[in-house]
PDB file of N, CA and C in Angstrom:
ATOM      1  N   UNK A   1      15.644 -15.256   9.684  1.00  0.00           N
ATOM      2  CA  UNK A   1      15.502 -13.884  10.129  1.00  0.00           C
ATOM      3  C   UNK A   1      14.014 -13.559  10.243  1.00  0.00           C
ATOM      4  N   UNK A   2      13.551 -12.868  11.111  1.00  0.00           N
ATOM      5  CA  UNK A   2      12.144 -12.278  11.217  1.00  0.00           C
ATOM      6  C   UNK A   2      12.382 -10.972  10.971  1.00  0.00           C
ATOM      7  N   UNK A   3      11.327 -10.022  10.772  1.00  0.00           N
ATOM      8  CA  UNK A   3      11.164  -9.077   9.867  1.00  0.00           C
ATOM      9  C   UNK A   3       9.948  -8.476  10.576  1.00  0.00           C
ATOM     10  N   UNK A   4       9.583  -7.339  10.986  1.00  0.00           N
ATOM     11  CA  UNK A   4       8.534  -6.669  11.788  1.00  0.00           C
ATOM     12  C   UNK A   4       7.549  -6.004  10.790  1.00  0.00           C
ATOM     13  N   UNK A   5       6.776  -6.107  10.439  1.00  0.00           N
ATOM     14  CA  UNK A   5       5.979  -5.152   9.662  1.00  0.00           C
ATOM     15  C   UNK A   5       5.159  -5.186   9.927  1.00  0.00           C
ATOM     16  N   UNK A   6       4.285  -3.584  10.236  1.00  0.00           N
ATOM     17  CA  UNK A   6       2.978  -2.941  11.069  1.00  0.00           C
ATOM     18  C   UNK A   6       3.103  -3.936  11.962  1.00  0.00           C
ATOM     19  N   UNK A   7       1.599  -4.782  12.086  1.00  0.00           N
ATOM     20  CA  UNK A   7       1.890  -5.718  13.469  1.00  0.00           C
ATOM     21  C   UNK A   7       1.874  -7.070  13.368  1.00  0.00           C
ATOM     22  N   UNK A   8       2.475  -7.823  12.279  1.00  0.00           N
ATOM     23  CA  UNK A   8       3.187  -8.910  11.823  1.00  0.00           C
ATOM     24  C   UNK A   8       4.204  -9.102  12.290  1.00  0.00           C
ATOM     25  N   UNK A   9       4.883 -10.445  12.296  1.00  0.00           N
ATOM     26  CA  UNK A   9       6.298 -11.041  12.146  1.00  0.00           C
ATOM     27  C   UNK A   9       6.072 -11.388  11.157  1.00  0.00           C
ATOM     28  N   UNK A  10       7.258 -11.565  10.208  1.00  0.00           N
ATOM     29  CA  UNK A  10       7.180 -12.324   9.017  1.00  0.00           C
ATOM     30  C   UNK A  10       8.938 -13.376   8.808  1.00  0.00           C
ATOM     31  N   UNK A  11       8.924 -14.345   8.417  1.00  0.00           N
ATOM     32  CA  UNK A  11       9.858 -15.031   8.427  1.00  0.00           C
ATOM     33  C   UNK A  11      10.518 -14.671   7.420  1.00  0.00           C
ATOM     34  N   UNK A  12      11.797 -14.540   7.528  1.00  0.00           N
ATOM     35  CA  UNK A  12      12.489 -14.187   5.756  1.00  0.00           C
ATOM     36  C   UNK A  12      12.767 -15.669   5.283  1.00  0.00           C
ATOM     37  N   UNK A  13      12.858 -16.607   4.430  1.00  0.00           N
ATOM     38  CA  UNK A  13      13.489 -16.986   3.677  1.00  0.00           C
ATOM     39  C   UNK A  13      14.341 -17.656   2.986  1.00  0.00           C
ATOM     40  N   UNK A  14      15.670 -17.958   2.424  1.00  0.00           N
ATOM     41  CA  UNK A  14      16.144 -18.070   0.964  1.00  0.00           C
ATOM     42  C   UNK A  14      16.134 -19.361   0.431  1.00  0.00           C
ATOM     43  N   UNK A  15      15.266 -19.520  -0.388  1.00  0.00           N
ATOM     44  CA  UNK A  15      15.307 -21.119  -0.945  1.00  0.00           C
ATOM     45  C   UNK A  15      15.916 -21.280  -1.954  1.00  0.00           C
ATOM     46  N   UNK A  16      16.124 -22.404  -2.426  1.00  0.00           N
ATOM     47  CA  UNK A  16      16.439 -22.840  -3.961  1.00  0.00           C
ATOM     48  C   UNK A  16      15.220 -23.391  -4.818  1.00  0.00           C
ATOM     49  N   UNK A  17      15.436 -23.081  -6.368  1.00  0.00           N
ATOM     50  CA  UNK A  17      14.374 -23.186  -6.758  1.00  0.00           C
ATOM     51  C   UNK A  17      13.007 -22.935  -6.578  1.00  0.00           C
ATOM     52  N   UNK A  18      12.928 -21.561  -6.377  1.00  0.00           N
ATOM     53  CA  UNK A  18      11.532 -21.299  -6.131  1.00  0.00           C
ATOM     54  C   UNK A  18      10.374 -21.024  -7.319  1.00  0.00           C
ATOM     55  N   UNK A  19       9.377 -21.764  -7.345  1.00  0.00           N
ATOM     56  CA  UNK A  19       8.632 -21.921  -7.977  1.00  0.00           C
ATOM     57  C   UNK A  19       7.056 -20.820  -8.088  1.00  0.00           C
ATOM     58  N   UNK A  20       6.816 -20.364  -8.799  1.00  0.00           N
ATOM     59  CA  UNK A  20       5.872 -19.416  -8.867  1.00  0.00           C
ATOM     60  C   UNK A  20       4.529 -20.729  -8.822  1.00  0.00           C
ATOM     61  N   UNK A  21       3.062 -20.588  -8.952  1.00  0.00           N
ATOM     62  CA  UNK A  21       2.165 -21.509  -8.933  1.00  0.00           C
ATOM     63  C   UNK A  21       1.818 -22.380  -9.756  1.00  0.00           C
ATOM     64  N   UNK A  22       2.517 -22.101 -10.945  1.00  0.00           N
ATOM     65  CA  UNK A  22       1.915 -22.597 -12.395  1.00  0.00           C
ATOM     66  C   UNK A  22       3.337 -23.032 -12.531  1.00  0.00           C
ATOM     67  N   UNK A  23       4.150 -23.260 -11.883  1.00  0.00           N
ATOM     68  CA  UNK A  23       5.598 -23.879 -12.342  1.00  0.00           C
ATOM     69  C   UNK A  23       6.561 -23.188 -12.517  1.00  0.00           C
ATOM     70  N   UNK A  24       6.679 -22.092 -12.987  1.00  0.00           N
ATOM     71  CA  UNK A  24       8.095 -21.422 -13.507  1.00  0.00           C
ATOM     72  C   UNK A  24       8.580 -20.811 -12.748  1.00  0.00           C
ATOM     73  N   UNK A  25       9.852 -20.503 -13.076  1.00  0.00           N
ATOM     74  CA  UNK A  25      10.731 -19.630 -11.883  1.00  0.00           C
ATOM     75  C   UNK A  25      10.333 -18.516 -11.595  1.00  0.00           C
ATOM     76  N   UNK A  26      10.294 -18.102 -10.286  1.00  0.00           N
ATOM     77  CA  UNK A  26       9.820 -17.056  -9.407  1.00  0.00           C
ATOM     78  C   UNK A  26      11.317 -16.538  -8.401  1.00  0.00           C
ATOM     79  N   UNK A  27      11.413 -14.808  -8.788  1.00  0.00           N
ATOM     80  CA  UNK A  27      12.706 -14.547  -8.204  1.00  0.00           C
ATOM     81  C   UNK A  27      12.207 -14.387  -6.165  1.00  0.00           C
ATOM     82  N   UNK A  28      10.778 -14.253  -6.129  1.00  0.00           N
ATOM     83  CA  UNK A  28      10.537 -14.143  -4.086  1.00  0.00           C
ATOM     84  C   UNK A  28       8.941 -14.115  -4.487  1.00  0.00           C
ATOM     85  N   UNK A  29       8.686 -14.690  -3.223  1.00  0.00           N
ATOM     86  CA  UNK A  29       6.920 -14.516  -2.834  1.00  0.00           C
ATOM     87  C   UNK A  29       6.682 -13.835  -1.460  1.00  0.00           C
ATOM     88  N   UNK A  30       5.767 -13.623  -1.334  1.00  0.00           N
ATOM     89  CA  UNK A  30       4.931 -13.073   0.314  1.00  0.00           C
ATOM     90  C   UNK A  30       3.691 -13.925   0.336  1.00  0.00           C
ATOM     91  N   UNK A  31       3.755 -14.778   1.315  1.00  0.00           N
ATOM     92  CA  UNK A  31       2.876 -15.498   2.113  1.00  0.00           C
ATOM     93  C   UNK A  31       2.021 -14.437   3.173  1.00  0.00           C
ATOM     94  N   UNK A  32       1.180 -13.973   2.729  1.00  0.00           N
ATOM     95  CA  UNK A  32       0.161 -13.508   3.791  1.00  0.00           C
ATOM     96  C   UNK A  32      -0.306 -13.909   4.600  1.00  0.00           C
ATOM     97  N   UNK A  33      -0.191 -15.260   4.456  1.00  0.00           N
ATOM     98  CA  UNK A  33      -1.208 -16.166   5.795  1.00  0.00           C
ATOM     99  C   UNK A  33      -0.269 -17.022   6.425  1.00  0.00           C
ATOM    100  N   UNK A  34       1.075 -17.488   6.126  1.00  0.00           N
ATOM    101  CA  UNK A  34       2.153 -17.876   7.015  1.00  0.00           C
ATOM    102  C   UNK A  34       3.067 -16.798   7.500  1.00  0.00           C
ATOM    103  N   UNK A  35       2.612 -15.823   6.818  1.00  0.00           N
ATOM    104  CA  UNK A  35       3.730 -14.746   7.215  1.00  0.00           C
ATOM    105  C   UNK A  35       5.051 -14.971   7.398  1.00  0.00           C
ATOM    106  N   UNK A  36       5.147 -15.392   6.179  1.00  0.00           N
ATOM    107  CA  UNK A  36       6.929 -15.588   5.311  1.00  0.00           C
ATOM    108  C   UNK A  36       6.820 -14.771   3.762  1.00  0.00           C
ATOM    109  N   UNK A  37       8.430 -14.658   4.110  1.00  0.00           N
ATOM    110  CA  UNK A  37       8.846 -13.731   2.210  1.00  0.00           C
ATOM    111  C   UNK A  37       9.963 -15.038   2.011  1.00  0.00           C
ATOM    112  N   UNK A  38       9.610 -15.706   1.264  1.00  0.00           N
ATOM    113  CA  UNK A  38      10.671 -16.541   0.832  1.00  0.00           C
ATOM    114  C   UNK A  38      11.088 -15.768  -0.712  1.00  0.00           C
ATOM    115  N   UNK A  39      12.735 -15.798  -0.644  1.00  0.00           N
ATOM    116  CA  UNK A  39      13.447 -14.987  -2.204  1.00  0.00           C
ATOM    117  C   UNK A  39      14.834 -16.465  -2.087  1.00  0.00           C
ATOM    118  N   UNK A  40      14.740 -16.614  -3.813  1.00  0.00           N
ATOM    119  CA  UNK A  40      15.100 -17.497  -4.659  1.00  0.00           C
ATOM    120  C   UNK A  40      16.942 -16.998  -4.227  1.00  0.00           C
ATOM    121  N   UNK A  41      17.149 -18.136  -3.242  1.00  0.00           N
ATOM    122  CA  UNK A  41      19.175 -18.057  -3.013  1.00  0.00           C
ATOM    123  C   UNK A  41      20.004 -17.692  -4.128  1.00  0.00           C
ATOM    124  N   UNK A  42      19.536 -18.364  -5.561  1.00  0.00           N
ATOM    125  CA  UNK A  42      20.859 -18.365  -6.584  1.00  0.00           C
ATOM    126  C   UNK A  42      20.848 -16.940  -7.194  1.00  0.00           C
ATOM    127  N   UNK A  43      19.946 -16.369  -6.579  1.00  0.00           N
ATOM    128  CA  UNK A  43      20.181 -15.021  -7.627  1.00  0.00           C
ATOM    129  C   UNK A  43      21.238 -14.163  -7.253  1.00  0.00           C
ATOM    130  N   UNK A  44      21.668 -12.995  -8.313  1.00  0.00           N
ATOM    131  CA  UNK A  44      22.247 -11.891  -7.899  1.00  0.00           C
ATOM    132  C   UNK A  44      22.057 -11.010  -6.174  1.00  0.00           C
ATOM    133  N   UNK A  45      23.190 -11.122  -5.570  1.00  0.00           N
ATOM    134  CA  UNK A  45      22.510 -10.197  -4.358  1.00  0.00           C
ATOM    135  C   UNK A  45      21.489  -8.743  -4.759  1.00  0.00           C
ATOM    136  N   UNK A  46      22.119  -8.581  -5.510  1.00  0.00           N
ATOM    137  CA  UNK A  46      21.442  -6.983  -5.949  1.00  0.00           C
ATOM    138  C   UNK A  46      19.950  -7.538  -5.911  1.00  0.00           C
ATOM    139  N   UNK A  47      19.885  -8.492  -6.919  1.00  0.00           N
ATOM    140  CA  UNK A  47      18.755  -8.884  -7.464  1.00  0.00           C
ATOM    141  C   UNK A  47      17.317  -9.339  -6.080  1.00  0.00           C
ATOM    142  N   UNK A  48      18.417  -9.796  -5.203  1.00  0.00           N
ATOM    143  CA  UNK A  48      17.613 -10.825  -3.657  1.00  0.00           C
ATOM    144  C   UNK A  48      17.003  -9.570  -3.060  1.00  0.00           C
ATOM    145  N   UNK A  49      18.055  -8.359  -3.091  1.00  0.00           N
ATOM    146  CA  UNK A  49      17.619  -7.496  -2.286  1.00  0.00           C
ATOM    147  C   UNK A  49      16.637  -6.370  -2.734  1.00  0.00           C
ATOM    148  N   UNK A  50      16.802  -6.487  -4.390  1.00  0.00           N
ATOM    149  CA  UNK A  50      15.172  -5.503  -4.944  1.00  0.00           C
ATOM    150  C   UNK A  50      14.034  -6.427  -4.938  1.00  0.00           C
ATOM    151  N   UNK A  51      14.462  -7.963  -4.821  1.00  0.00           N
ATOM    152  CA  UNK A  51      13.488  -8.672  -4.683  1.00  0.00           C
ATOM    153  C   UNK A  51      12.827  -8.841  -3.383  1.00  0.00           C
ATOM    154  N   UNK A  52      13.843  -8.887  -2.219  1.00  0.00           N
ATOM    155  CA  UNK A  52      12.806  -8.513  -0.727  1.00  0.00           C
ATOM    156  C   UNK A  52      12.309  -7.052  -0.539  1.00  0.00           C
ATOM    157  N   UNK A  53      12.563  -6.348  -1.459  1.00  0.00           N
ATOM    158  CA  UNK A  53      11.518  -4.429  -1.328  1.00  0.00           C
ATOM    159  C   UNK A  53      10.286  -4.919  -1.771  1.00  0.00           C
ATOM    160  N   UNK A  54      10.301  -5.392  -2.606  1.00  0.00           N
ATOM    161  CA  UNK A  54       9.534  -5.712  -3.592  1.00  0.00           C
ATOM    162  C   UNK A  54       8.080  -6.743  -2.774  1.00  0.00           C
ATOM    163  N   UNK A  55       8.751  -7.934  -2.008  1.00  0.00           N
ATOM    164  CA  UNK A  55       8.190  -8.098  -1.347  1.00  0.00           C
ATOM    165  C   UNK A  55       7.413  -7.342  -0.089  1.00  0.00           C
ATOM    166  N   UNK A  56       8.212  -7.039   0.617  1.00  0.00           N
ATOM    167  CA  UNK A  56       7.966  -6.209   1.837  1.00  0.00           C
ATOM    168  C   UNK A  56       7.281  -5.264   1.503  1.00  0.00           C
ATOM    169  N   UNK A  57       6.817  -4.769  -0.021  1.00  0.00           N
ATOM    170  CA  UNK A  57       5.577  -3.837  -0.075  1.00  0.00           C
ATOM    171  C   UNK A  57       4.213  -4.841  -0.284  1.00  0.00           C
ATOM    172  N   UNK A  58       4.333  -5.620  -1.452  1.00  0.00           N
ATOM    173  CA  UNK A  58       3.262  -6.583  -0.844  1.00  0.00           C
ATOM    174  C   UNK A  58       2.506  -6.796   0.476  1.00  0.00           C
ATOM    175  N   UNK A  59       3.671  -6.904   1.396  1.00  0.00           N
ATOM    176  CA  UNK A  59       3.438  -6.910   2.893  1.00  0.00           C
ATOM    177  C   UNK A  59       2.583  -6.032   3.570  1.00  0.00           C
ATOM    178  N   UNK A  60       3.432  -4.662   2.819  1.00  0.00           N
ATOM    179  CA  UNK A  60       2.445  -3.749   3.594  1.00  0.00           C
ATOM    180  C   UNK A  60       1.260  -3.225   2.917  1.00  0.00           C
ATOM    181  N   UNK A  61       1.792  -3.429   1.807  1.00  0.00           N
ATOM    182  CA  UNK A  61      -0.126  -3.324   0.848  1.00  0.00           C
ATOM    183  C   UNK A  61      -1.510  -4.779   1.593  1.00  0.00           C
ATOM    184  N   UNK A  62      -0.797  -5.481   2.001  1.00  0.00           N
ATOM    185  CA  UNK A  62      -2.172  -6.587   2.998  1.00  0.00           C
ATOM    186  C   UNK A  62      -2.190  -6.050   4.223  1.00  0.00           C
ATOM    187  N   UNK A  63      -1.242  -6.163   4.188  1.00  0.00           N
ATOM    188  CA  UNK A  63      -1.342  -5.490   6.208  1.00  0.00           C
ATOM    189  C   UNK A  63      -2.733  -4.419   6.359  1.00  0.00           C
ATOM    190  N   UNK A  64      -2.168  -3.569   5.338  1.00  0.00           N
ATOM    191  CA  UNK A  64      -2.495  -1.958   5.782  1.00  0.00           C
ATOM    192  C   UNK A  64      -3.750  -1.826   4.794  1.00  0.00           C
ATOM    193  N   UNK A  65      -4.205  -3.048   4.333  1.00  0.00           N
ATOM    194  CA  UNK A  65      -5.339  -2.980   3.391  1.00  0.00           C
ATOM    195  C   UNK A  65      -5.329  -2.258   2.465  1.00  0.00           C
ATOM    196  N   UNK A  66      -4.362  -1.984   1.563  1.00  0.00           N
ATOM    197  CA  UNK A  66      -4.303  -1.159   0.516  1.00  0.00           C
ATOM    198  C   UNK A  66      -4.976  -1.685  -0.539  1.00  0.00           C
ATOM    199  N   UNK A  67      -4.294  -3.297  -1.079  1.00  0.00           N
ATOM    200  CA  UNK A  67      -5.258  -3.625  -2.050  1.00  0.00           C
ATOM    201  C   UNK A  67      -4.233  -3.191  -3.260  1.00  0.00           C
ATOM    202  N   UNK A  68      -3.012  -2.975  -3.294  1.00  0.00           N
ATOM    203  CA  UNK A  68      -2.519  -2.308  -4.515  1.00  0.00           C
ATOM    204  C   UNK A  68      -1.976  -3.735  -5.797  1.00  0.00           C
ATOM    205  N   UNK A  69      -2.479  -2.797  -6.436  1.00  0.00           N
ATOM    206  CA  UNK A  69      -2.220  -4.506  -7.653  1.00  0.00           C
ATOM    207  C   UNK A  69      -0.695  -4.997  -8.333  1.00  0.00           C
ATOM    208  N   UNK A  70      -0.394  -5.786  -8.744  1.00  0.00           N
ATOM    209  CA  UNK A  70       1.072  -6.312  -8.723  1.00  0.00           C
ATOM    210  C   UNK A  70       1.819  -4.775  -9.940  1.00  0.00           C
ATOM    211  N   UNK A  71       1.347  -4.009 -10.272  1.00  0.00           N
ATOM    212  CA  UNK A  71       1.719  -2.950 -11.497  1.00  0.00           C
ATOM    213  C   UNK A  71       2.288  -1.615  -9.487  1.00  0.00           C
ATOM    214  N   UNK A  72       1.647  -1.820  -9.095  1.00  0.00           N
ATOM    215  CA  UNK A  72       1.923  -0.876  -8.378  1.00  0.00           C
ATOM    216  C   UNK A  72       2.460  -1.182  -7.636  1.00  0.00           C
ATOM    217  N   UNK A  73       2.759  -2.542  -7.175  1.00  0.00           N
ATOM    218  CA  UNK A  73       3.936  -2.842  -6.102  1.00  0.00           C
ATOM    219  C   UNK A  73       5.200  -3.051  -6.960  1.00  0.00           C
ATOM    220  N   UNK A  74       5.409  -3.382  -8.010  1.00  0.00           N
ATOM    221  CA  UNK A  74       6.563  -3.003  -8.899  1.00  0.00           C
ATOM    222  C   UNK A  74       6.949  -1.955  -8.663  1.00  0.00           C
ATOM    223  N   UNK A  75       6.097  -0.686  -9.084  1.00  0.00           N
ATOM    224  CA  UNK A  75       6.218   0.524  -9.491  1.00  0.00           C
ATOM    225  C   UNK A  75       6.871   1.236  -8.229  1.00  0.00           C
ATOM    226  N   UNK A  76       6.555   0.971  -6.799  1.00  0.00           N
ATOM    227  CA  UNK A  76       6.581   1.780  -5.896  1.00  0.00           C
ATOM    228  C   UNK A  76       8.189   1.036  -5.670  1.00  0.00           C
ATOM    229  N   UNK A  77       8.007  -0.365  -5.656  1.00  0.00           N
ATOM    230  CA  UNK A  77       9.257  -1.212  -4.721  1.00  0.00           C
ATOM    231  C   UNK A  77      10.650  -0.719  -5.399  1.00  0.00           C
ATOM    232  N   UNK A  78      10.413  -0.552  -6.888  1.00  0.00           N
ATOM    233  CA  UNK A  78      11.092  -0.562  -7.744  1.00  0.00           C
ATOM    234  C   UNK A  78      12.026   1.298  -7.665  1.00  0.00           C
ATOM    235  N   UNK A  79      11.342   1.831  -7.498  1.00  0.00           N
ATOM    236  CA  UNK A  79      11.284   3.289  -7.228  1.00  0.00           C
ATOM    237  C   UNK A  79      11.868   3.448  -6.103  1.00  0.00           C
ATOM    238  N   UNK A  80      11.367   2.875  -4.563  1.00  0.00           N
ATOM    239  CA  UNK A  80      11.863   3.559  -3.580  1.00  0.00           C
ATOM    240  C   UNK A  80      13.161   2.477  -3.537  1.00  0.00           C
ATOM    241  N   UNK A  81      13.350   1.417  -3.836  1.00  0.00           N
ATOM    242  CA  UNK A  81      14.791   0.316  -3.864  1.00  0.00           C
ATOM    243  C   UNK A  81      16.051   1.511  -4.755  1.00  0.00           C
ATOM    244  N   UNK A  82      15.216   1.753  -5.488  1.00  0.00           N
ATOM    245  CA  UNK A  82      16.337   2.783  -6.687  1.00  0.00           C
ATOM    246  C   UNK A  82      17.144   4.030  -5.912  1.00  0.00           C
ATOM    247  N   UNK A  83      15.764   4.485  -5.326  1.00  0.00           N
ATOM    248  CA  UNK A  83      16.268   6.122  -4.321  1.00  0.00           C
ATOM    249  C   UNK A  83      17.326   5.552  -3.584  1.00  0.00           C
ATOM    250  N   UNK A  84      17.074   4.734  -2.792  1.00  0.00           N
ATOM    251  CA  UNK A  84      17.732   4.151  -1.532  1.00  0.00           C
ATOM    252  C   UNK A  84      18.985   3.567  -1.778  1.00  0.00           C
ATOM    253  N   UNK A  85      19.133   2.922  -3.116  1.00  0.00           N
ATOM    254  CA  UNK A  85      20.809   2.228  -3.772  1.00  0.00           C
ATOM    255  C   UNK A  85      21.207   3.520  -3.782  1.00  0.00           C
ATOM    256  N   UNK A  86      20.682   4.579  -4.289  1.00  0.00           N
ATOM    257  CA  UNK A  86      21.333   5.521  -5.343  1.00  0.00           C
ATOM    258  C   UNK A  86      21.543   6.761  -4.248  1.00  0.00           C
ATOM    259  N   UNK A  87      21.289   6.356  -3.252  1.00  0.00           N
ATOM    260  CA  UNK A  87      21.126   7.390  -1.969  1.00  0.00           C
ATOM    261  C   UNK A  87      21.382   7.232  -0.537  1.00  0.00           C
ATOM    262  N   UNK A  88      23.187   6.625  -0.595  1.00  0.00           N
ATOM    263  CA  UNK A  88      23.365   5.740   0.697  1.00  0.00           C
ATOM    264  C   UNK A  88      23.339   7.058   2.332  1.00  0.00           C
ATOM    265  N   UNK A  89      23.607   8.358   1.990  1.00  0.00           N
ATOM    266  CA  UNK A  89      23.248   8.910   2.697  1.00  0.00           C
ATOM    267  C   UNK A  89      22.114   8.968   3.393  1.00  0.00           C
ATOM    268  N   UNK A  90      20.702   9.368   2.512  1.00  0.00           N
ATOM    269  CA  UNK A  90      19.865   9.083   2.699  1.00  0.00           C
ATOM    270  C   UNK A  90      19.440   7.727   3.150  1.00  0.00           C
ATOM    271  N   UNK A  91      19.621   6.733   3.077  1.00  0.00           N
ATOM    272  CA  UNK A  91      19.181   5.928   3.997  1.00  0.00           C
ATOM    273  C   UNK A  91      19.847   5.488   5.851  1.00  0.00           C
ATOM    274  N   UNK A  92      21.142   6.201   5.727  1.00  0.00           N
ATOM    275  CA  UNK A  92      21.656   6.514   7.456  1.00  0.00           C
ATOM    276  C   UNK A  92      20.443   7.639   7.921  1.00  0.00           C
ATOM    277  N   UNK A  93      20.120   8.578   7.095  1.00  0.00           N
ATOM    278  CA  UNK A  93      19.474   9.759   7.533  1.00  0.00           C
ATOM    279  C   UNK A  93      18.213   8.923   7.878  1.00  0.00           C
ATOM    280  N   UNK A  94      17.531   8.261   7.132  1.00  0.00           N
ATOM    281  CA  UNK A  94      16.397   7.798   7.685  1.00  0.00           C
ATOM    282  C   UNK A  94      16.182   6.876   8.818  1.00  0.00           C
ATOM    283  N   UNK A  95      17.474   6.008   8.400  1.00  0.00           N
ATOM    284  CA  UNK A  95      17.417   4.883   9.590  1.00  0.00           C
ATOM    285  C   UNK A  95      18.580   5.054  10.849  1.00  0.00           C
ATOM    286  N   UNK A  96      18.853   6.060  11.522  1.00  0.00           N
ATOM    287  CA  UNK A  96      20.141   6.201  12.520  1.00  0.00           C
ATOM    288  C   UNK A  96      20.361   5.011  13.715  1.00  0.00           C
ATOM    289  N   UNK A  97      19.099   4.948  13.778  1.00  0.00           N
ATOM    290  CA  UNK A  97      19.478   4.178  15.132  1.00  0.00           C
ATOM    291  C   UNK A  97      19.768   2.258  14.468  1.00  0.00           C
ATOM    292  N   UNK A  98      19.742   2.172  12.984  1.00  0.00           N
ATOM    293  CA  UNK A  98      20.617   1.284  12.582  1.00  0.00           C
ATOM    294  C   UNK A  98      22.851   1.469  12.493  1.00  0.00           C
ATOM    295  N   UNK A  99      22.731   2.535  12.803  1.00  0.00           N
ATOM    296  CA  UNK A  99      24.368   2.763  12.756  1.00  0.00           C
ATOM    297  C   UNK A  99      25.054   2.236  14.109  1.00  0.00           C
ATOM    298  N   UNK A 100      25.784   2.066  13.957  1.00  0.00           N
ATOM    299  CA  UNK A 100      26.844   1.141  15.520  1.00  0.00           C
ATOM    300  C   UNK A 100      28.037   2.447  15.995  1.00  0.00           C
TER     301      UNK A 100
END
C-alpha cells in the first residue's frame, strides 16, 4: 500500500520480526529516507493500527520539519488514535469522501 503524506509517498509495510537497531523487538518504524512505515504483522490489529498513527506522525513531524521528539509523537499519536477509536462518528465527519 502507498500512503500520501504532505508531498511524499510512503510505502506501508507488514513484516515479521521487526527489529528495532540494537536488536530487540520493535512494534513499526518510519524510514525517512526510503519512505516506508514498516509495522511488525504478528501483533494485535488494534495494536498495528495505533502503531501506523504513531508512525504517520513521525512522518509528518520530518516532512513538515517539526523536529518533535519520540515523548511527543507518543503523546500526540496516542491521543488523536484514542479520539478517533472512541469517536467513529467523528471520523466519517472528517473524512466523507472516504464513505461509498
Amino acid at each position: 500500500m502507498k500512503i500520501k503524506i504532505l508531498w511524499a509517498e510512503y510505502g506501508l509495510l507488514y513484516v515479521k520480526k521487526l527489529l528495532d537497531e540494537d536488536g530487540t523487538h520493535d512494534y513499526g518504524e518510519c524510514d525517512n529516507h526510503a519512505f516506508e512505515i514498516r509495522i511488525e504483522e504478528l501483533e494485535p490489529e488494534d495494536r498495528k493500527r495505533s502503531t501506523l498513527f504513531h508512525e504517520l506522525v513521525h512522518a509528518v513531524s520530518y516532512l513538515g520539519g517539526l523536529g518533535l521528539t519520540e515523548d511527543q509523537v507518543r503523546g500526540l499519536s496516542h491521543g488523536f488514535y484514542a479520539v478517533l477509536k472512541n469517536n467513529p462518528e467523528l471520523v466519517k465527519h472528517l473524512a466523507p469522501w472516504g464513505e461509498q
